[in-house]
Protein backbone atom coordinates (compact mmCIF):
# COMPACT_ATOMS: atom_id res chain seq x y z
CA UNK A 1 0.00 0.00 0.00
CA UNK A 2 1.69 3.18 -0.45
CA UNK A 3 2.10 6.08 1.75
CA UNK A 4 -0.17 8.94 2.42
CA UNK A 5 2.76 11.31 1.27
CA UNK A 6 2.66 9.85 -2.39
CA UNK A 7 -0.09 10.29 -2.93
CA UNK A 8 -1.16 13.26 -1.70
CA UNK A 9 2.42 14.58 -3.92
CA UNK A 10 0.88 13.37 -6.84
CA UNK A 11 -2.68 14.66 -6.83
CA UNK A 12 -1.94 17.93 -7.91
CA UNK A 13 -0.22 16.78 -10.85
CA UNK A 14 -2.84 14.24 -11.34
CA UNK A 15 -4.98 17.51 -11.23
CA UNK A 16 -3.20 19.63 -13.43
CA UNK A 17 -3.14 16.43 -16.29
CA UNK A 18 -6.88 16.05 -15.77
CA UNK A 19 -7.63 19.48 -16.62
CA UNK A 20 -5.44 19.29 -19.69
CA UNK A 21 -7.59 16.43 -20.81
CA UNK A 22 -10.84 18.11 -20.18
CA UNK A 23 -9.26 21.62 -21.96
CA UNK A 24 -8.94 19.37 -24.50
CA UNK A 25 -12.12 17.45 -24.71
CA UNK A 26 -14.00 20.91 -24.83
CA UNK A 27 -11.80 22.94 -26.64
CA UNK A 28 -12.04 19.57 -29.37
CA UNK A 29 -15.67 19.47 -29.57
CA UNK A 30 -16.09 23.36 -29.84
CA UNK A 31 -13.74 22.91 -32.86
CA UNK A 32 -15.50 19.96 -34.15
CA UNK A 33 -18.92 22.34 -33.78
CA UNK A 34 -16.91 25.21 -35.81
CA UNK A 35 -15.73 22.81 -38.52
CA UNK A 36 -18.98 21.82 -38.98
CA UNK A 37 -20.39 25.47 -39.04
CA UNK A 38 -18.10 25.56 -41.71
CA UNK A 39 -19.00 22.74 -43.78
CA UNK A 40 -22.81 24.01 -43.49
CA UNK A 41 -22.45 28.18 -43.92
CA UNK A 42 -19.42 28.63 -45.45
CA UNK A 43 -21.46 32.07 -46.40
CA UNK A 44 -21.35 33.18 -43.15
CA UNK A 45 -18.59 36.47 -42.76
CA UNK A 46 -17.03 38.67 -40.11
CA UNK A 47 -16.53 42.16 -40.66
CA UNK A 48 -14.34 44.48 -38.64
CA UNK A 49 -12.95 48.51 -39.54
CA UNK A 50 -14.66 47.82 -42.49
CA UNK A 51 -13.05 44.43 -43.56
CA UNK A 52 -14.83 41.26 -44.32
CA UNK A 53 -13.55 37.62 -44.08
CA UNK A 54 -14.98 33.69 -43.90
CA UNK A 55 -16.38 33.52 -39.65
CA UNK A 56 -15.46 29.83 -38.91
CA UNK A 57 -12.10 29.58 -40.29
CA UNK A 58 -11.10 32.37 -38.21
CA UNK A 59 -12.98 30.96 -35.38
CA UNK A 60 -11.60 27.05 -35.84
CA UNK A 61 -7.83 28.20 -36.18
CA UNK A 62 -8.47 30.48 -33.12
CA UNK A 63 -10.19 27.38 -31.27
CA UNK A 64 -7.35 25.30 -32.04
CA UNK A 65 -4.38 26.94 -31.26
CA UNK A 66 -6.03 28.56 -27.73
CA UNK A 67 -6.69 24.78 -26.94
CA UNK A 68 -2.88 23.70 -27.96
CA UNK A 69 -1.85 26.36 -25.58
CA UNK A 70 -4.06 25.92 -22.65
CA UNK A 71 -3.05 22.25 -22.79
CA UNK A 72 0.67 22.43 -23.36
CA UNK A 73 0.51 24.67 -20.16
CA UNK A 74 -1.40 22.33 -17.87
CA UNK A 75 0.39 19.94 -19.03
CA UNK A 76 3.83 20.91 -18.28
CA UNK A 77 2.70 22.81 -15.40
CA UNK A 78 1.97 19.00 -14.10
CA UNK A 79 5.69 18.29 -15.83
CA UNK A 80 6.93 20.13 -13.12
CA UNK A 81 4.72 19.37 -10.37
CA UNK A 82 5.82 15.73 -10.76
CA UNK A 83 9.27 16.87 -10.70
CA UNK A 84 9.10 18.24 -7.18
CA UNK A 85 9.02 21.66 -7.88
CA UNK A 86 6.80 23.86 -6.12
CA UNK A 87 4.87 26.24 -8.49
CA UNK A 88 4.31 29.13 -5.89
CA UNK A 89 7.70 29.42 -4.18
CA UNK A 90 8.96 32.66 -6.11
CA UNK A 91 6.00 34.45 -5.92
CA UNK A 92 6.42 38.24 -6.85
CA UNK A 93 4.58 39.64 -4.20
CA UNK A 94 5.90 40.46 -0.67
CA UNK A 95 4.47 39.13 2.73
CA UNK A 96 4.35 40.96 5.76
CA UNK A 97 6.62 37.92 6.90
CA UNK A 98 9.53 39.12 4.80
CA UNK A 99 12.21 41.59 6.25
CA UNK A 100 12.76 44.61 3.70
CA UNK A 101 15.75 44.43 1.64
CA UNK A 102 18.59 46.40 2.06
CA UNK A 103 18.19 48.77 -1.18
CA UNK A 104 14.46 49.67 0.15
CA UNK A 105 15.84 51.10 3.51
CA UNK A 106 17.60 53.69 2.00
């Protein structure tokens, strides 16, 4: 049976790769739903300042790659989890816990 501690050290990468598999389940069916748009109303356009171009390519491609991205970021986010490295230990703000530097007290 293993211990308490490796498990609960894996769960938030566990986590992290779940949510990269759901990103991707939803961000692949709202593609597959804008590829069919496609198919169906290729008529449809966008216009912007006065420009016009095809809606669901735009929309697919944009889909897509914000899906590739959101994934490859959970995912290696859980990369590093498993790792051992602690996501939150350089954060950029300052606690009250920490002592001032020696620049600010001049």
């Amino acid at each position: 049976m293993p211990s308490p501690n490796d498990q609960s050290s894996s769960a938030p990468a566990r986590l992290l790769k779940s949510g990269a598999v759901v990103f991707a389940a939803i961000g692949g069916s709202m593609a597959a739903w804008g590829l069919d748009k496609w198919v169906h109303q290729p008529q449809a356009r966008a216009s912007q300042f006065g420009f016009e171009a095809p809606l669901w390519p735009a929309f697919t491609l944009f889909v897509v790659v914000a899906t590739v991205v959101g994934v490859g970021l959970l995912w290696s986010a859980a990369g590093r989890v498993e790792a051992g490295e602690d996501l939150f230990a350089q954060r950029h703000r300052r606690h009250p816990s920490e002592a001032p530097d020696e620049a600010d007290r001049s």
